[in-house]
PDB file of N, CA and C in Angstrom:
ATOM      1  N   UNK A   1      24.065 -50.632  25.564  1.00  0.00           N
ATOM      2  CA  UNK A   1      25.356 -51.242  25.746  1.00  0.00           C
ATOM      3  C   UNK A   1      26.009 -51.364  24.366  1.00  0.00           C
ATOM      4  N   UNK A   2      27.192 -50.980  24.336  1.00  0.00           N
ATOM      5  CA  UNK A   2      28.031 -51.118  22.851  1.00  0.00           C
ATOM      6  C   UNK A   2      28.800 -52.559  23.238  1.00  0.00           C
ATOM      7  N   UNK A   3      28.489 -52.922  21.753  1.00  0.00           N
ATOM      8  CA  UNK A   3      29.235 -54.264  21.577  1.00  0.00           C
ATOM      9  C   UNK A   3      29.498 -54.295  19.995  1.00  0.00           C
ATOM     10  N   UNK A   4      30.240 -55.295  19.409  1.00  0.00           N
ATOM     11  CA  UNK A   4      31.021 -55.263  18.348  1.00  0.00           C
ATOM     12  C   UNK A   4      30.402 -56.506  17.483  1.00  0.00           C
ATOM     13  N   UNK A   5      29.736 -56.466  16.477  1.00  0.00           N
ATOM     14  CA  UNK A   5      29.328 -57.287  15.830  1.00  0.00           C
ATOM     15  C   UNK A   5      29.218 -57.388  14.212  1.00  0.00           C
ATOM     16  N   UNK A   6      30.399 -58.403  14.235  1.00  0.00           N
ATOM     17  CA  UNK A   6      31.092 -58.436  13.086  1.00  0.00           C
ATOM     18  C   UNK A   6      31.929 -57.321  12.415  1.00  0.00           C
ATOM     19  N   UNK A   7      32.073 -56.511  13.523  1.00  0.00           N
ATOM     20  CA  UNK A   7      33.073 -55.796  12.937  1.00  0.00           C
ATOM     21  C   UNK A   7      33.123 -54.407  12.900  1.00  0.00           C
ATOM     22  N   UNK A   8      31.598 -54.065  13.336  1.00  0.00           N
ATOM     23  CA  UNK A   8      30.745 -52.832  13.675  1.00  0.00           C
ATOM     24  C   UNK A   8      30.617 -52.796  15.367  1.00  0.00           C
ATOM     25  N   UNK A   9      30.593 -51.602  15.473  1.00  0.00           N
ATOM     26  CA  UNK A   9      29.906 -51.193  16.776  1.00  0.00           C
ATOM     27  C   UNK A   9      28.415 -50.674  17.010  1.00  0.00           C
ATOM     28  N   UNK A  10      27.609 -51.561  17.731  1.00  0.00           N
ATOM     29  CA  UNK A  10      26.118 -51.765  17.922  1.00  0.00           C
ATOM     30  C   UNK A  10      25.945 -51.439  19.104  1.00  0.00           C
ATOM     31  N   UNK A  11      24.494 -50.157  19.267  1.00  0.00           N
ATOM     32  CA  UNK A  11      24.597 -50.430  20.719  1.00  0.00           C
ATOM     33  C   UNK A  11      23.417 -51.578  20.580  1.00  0.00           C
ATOM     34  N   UNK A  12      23.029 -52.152  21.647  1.00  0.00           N
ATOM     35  CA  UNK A  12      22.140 -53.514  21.802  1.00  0.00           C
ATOM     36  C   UNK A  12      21.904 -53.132  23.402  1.00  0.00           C
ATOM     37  N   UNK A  13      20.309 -53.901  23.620  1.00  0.00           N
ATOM     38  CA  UNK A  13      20.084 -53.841  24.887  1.00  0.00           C
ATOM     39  C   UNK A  13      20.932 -55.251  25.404  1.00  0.00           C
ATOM     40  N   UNK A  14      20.992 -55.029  26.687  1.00  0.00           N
ATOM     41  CA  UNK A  14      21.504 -56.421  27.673  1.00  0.00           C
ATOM     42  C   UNK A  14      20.875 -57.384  27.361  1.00  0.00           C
ATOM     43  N   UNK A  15      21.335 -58.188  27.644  1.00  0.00           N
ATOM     44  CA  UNK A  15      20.845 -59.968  27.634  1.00  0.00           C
ATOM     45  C   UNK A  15      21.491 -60.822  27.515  1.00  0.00           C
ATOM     46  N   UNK A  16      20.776 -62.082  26.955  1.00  0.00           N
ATOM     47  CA  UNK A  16      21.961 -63.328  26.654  1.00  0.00           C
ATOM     48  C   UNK A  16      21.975 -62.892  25.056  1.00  0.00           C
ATOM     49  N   UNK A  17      23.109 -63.769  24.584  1.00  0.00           N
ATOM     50  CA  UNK A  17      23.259 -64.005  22.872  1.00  0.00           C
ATOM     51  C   UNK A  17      22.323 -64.508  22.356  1.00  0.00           C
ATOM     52  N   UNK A  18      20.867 -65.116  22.908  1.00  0.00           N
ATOM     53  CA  UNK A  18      20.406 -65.596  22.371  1.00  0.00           C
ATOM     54  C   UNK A  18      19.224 -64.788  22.042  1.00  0.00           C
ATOM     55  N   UNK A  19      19.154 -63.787  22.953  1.00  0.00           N
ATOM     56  CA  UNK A  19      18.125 -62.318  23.346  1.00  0.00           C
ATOM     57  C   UNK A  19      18.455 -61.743  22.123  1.00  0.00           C
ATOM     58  N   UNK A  20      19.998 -61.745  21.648  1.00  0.00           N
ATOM     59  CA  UNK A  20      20.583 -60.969  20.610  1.00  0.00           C
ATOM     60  C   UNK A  20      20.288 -61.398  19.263  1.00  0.00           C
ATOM     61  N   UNK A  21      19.952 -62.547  19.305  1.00  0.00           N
ATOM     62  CA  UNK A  21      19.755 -62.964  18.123  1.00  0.00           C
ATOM     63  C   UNK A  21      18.079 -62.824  17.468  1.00  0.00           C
ATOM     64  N   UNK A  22      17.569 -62.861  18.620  1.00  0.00           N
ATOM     65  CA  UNK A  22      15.694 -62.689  18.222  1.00  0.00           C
ATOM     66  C   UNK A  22      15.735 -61.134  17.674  1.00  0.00           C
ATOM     67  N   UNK A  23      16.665 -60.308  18.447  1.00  0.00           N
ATOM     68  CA  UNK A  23      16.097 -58.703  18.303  1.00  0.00           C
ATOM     69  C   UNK A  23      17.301 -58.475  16.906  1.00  0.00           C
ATOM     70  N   UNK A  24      17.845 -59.389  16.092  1.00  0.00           N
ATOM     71  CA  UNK A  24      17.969 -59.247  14.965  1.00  0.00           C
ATOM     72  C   UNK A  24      17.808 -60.662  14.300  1.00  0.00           C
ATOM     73  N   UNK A  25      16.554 -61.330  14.618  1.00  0.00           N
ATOM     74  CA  UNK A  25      15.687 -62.115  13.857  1.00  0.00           C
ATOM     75  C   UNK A  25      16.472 -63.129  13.145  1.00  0.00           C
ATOM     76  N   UNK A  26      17.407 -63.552  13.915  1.00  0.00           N
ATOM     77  CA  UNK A  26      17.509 -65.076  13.392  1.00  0.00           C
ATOM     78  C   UNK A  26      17.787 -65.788  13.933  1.00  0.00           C
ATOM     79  N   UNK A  27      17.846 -67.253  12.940  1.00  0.00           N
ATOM     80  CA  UNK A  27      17.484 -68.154  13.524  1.00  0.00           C
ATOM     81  C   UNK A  27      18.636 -69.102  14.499  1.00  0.00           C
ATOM     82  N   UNK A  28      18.736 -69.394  15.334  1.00  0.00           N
ATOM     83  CA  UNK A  28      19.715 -69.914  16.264  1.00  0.00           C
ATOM     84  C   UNK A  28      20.369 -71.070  15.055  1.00  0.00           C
ATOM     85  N   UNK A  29      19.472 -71.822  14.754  1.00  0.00           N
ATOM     86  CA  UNK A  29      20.046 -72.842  14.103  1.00  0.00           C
ATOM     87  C   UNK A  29      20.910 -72.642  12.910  1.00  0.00           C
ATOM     88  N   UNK A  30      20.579 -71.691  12.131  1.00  0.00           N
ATOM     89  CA  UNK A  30      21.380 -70.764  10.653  1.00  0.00           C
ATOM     90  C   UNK A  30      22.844 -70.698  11.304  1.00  0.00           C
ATOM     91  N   UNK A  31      23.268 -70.264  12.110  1.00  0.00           N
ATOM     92  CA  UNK A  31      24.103 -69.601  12.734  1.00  0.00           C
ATOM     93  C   UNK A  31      25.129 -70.056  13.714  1.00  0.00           C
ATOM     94  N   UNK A  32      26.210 -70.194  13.556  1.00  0.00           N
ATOM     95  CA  UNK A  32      27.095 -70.072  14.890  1.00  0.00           C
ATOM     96  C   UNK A  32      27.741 -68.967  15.124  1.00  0.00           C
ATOM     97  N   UNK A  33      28.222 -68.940  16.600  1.00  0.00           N
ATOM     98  CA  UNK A  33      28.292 -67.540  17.032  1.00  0.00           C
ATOM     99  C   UNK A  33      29.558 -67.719  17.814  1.00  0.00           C
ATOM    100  N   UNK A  34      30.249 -66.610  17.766  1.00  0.00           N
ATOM    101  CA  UNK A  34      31.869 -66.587  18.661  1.00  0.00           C
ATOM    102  C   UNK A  34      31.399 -64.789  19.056  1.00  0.00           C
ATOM    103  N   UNK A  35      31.666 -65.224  20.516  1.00  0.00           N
ATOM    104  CA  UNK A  35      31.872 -64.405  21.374  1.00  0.00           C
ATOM    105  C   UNK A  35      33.420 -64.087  21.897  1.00  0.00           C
ATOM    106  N   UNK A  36      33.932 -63.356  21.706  1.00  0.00           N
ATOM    107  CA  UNK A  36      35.401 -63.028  22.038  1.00  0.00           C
ATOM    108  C   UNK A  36      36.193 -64.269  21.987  1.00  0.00           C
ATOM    109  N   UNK A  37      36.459 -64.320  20.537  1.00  0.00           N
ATOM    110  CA  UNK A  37      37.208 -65.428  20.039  1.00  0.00           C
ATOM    111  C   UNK A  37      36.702 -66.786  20.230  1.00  0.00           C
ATOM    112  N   UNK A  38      35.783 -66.721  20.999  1.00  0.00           N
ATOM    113  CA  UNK A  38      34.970 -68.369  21.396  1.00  0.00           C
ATOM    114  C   UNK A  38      33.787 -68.609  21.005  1.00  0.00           C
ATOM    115  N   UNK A  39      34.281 -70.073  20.200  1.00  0.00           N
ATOM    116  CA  UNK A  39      32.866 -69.800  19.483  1.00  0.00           C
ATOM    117  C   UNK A  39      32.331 -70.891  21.079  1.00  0.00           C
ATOM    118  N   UNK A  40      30.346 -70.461  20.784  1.00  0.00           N
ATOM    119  CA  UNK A  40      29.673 -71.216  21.861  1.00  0.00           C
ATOM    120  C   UNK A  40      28.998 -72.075  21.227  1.00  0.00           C
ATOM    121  N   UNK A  41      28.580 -73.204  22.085  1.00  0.00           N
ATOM    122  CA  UNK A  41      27.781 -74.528  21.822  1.00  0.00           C
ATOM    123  C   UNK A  41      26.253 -73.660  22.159  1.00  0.00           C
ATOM    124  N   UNK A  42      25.175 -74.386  21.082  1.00  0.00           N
ATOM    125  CA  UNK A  42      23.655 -73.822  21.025  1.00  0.00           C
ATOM    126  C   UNK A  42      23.716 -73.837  22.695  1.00  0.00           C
ATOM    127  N   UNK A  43      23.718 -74.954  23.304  1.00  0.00           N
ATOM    128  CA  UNK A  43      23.023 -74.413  24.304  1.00  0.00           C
ATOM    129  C   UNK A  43      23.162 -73.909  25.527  1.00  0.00           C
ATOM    130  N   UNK A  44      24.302 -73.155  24.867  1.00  0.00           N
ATOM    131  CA  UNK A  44      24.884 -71.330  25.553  1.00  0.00           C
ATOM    132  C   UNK A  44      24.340 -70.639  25.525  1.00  0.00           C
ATOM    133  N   UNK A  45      23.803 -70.702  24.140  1.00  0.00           N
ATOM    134  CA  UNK A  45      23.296 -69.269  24.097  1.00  0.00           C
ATOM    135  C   UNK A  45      22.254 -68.612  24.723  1.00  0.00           C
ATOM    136  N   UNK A  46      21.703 -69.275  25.362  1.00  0.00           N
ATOM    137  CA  UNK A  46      20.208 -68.557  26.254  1.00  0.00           C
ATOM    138  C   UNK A  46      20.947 -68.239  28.007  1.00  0.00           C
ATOM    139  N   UNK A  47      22.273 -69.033  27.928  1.00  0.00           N
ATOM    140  CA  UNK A  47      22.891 -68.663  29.369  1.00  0.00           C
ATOM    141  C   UNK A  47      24.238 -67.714  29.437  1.00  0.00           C
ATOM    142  N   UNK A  48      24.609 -67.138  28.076  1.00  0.00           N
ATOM    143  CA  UNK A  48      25.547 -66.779  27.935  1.00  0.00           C
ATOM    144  C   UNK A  48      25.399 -64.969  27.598  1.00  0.00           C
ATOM    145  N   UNK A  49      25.494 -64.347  29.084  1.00  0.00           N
ATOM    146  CA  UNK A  49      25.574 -63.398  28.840  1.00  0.00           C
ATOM    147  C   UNK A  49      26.102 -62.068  28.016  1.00  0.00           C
ATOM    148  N   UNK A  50      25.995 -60.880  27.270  1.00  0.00           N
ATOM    149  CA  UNK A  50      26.542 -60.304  27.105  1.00  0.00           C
ATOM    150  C   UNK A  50      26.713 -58.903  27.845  1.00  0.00           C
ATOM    151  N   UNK A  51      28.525 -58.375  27.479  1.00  0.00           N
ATOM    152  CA  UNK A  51      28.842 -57.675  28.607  1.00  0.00           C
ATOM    153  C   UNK A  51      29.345 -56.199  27.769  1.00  0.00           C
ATOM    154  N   UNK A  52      29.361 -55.201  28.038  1.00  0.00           N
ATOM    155  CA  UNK A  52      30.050 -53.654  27.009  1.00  0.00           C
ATOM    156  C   UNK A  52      31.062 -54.410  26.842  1.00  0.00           C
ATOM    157  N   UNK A  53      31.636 -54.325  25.472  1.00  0.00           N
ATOM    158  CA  UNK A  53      32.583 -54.302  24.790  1.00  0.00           C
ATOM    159  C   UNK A  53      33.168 -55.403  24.536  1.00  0.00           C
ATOM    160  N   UNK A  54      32.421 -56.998  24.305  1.00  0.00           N
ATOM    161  CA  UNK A  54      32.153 -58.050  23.622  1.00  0.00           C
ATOM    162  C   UNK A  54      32.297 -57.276  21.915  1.00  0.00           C
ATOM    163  N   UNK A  55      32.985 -58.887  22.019  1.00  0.00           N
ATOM    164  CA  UNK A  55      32.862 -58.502  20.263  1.00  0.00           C
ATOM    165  C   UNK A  55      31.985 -60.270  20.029  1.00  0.00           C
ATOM    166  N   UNK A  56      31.184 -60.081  18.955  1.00  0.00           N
ATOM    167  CA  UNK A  56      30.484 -60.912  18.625  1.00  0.00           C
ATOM    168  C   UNK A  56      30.441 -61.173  16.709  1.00  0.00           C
ATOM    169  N   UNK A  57      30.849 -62.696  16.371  1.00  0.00           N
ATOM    170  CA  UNK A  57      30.457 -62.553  15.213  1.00  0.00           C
ATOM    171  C   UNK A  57      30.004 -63.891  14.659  1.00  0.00           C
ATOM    172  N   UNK A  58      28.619 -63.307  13.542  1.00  0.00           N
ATOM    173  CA  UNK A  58      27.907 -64.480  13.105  1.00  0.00           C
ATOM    174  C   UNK A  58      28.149 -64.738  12.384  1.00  0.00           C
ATOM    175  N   UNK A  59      28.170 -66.040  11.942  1.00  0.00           N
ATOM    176  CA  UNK A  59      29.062 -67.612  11.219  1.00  0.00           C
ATOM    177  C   UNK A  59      28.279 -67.818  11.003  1.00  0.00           C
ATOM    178  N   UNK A  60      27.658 -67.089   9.452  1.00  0.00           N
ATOM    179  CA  UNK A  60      25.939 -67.662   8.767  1.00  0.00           C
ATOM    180  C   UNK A  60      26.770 -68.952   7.880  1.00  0.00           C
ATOM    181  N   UNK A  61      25.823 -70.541   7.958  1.00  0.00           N
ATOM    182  CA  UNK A  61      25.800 -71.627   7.107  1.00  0.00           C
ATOM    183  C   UNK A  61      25.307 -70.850   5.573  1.00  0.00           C
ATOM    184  N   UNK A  62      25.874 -71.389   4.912  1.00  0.00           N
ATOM    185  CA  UNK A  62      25.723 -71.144   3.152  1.00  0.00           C
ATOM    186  C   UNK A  62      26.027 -72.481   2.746  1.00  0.00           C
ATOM    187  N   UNK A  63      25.123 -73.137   2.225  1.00  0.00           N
ATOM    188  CA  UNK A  63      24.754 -73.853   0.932  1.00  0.00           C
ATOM    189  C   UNK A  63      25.007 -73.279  -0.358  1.00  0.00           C
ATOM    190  N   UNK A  64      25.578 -74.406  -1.365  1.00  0.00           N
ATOM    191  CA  UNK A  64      26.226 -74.469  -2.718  1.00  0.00           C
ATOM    192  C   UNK A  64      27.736 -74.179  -3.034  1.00  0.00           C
ATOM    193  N   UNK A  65      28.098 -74.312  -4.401  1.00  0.00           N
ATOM    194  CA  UNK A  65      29.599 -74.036  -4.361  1.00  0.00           C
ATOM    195  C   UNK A  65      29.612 -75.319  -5.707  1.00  0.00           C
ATOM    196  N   UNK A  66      30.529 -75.318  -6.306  1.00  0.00           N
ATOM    197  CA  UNK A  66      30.898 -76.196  -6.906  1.00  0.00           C
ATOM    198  C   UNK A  66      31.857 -77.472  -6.913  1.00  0.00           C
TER     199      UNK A  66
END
């Protein structure tokens, strides 16, 4: 299935976002995630399917700055 993540086109097997996130190894908590303009609450993500041609993008937390 092609889907759009961050800006790229990926194919990815089916699942939830949260399926998506193990099979590129991170951590739910690092991360928030917007699925076609929406971002979701954590505990979406194990019920929140993805569908062809979702766009998805991860909102990695960063620490420091001055």
């Amino acid at each position: 299935m092609q889907v759009k993540i961050n800006g790229k086109s990926e194919d990815v097997p089916g699942g939830t976002v949260l399926d998506l996130l193990k099979s590129k190894k991170i951590e739910p908590q690092m991360v928030a995630v917007e699925v076609n303009d929406k971002v979701l609450d954590r505990d979406h993500l194990a019920t929140t399917a993805l569908n062809e041609g979702d766009q998805v993008e991860f909102l990695f937390y960063m620490g420091g700055g001055r």
